[in-house]
Each structure stands twice: as C-alpha cells, then as structure tokens.
N, C-alpha and C. Protein backbone atom coordinates (compact mmCIF):
# COMPACT_ATOMS: atom_id res chain seq x y z
N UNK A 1 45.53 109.42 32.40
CA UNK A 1 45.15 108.10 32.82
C UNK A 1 46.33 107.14 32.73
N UNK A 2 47.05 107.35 31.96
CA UNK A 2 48.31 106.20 31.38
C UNK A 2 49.05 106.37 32.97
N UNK A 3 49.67 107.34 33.20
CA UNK A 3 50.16 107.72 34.87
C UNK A 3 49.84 107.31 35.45
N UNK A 4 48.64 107.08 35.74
CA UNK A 4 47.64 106.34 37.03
C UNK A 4 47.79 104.96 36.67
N UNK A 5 47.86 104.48 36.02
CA UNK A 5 47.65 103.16 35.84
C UNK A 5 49.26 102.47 35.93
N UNK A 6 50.14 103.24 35.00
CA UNK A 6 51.84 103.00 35.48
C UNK A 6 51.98 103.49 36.71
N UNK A 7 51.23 104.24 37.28
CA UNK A 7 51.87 104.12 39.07
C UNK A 7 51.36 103.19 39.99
N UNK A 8 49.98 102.90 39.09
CA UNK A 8 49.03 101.15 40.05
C UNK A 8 50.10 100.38 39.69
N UNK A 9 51.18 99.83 38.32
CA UNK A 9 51.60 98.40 38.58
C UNK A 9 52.62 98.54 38.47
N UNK A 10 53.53 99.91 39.09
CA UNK A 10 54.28 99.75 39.79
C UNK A 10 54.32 99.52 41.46
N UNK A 11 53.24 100.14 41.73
CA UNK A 11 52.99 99.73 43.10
C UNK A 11 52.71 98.05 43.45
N UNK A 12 51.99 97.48 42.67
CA UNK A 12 51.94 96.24 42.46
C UNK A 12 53.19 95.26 42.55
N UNK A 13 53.65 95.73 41.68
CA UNK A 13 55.29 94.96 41.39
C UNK A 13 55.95 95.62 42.88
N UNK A 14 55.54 96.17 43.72
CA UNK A 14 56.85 96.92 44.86
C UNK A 14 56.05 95.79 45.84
N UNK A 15 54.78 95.11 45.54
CA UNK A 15 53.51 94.61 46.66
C UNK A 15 52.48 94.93 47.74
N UNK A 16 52.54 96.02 47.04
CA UNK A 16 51.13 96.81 47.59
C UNK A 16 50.03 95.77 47.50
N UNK A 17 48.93 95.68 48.74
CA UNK A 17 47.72 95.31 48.25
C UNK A 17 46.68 96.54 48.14
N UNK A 18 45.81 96.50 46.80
CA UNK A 18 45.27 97.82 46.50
C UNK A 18 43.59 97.12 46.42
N UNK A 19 42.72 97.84 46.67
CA UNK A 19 41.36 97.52 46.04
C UNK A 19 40.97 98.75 45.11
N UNK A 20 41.12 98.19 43.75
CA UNK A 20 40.62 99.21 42.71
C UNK A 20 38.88 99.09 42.30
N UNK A 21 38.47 99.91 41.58
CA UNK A 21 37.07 100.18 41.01
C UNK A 21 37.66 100.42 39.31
N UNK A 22 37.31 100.16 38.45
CA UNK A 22 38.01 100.72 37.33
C UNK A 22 36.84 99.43 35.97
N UNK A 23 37.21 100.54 35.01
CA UNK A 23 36.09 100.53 33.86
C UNK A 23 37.40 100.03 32.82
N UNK A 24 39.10 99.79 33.20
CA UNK A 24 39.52 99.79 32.25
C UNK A 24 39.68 98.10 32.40
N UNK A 25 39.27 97.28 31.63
CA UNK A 25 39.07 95.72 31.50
C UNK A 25 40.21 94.69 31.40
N UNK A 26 40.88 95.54 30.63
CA UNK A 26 42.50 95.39 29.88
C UNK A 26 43.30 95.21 31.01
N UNK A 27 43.50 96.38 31.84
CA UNK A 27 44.51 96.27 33.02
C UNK A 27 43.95 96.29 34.57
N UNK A 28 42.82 95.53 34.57
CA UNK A 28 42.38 94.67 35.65
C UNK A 28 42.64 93.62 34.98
N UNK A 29 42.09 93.06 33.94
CA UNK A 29 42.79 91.52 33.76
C UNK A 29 44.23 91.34 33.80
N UNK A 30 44.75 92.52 33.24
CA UNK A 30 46.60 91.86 33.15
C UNK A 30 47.48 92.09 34.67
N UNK A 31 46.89 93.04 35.63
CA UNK A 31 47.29 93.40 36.85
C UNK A 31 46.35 92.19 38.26
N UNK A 32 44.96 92.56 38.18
CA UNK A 32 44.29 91.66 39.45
C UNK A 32 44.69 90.47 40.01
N UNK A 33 45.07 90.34 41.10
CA UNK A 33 44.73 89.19 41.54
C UNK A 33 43.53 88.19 41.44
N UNK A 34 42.76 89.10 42.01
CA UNK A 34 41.55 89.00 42.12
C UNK A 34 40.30 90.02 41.34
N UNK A 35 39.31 89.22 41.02
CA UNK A 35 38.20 90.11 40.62
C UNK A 35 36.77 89.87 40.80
N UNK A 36 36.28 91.64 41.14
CA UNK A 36 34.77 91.11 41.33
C UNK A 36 34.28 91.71 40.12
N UNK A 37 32.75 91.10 39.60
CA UNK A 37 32.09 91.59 38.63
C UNK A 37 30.57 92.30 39.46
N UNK A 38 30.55 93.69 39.34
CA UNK A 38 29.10 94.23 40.04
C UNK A 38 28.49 94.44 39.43
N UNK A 39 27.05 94.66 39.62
CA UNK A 39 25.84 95.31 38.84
C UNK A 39 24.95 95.84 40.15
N UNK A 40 25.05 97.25 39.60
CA UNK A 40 23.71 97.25 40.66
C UNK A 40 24.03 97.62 42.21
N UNK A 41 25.15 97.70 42.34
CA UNK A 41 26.21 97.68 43.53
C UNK A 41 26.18 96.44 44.20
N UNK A 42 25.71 95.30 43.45
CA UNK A 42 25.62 93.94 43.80
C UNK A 42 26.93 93.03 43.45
N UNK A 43 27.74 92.39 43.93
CA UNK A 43 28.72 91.77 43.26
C UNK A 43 27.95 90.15 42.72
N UNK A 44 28.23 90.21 41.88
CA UNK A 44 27.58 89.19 40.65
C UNK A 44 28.67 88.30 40.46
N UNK A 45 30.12 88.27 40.47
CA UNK A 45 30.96 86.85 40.43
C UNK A 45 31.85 87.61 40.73
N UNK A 46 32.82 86.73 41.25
CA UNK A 46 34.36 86.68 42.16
C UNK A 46 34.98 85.81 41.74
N UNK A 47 36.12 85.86 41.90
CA UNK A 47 37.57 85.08 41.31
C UNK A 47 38.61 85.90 40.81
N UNK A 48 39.55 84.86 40.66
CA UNK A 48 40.82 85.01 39.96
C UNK A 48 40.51 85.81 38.68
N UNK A 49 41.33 86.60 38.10
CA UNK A 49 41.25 87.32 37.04
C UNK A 49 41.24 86.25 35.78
N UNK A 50 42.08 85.36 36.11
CA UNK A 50 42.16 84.27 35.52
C UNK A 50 40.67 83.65 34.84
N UNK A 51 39.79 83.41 35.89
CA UNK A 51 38.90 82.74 35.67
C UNK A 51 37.89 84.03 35.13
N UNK A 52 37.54 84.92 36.24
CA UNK A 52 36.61 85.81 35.61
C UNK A 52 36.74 86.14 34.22
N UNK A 53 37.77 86.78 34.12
CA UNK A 53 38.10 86.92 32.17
C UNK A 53 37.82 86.10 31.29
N UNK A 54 38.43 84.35 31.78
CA UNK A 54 38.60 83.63 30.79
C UNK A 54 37.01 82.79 30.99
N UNK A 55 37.07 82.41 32.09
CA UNK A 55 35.75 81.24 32.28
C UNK A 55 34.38 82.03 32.90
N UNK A 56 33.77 83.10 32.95
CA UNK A 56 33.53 83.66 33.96
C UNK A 56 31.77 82.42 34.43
N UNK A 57 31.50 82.90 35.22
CA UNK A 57 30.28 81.83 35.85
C UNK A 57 29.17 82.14 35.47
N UNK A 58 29.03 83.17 35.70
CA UNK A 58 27.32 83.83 35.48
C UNK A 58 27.51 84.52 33.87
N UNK A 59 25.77 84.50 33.26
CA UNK A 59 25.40 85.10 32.11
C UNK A 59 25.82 86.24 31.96
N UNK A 60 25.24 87.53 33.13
CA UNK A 60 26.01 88.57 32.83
C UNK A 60 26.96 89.04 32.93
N UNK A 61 27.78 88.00 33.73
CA UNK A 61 29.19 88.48 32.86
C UNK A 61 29.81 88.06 31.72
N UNK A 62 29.36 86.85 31.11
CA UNK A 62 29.91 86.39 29.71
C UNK A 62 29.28 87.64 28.72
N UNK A 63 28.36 88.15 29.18
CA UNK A 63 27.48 89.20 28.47
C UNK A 63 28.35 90.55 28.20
N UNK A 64 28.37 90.68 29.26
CA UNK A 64 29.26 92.52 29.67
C UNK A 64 30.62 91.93 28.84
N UNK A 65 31.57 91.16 29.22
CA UNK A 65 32.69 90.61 28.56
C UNK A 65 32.64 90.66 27.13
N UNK A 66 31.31 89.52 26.28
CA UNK A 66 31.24 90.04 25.23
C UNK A 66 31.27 91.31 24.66
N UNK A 67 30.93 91.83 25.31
CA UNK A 67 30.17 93.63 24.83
C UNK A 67 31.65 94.22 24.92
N UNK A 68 32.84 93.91 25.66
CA UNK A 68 33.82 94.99 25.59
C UNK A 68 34.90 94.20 24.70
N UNK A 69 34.91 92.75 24.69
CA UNK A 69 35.73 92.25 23.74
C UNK A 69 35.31 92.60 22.07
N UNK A 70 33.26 92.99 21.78
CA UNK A 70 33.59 93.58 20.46
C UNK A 70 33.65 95.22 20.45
N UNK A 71 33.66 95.45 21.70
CA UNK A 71 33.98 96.79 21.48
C UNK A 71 35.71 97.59 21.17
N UNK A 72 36.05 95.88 21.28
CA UNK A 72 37.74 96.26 21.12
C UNK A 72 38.39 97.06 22.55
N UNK A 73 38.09 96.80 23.91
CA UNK A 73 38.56 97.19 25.21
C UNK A 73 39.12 96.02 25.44
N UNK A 74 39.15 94.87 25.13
CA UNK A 74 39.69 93.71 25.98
C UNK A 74 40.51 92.85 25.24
C-alpha cells in the first residue's frame, strides 16, 4: 500500500488530475484537492479537503470524522 500511495503523490506533484476512492483519511486530506464524503453510494458533502476535514457541513460527516480521528487514522 505505501507504493501506491508514493506513486499517487508523486503523480500529483508531476499534475496529474486523478479521481481516487480510498478508506485511507490521512492521505486524502494531505493530497485532495477536492473531496467527496459518500454513504450509501450517495455523496453526502463536497469541498475542499480543507473544509471537509476541518469544517465539514453535514452530521454524518462530523460523525464518521469523529470515529477515525479516535480511532487514531486521522
């Protein structure tokens, strides 16, 4: 997994635009431009990584967020 993820932000840094799916929280926030939050195959909030991480809009994502910040992923 470490490979895959050092070859996403190097591709990044070269300026690839990529659309990822990924469970790892850590390096969608430190890589995304952009982010969606889904449930359900529903997208539930959009934005800047910036905002989703830090401010996000909706309950379930302050929810899910909580849940991986005490799970020690974020």
């Amino acid at each position: 997994m470490g490979e895959v993820l050092t070859v996403v932000r190097d591709l990044k840094d070269e300026g690839m635009t990529m659309v990822l799916a990924t469970h790892e929280m850590g390096f969608a926030r430190e890589v995304a431009d952009q982010v969606c939050f889904l449930e359900g195959g529903v997208v539930l909030e959009h934005g800047t990584a910036q905002q989703v991480f830090g401010e996000p809009r909706e309950e379930r994502t302050r929810r899910f967020l909580r849940r991986i910040v005490e799970a020690g992923r974020l």
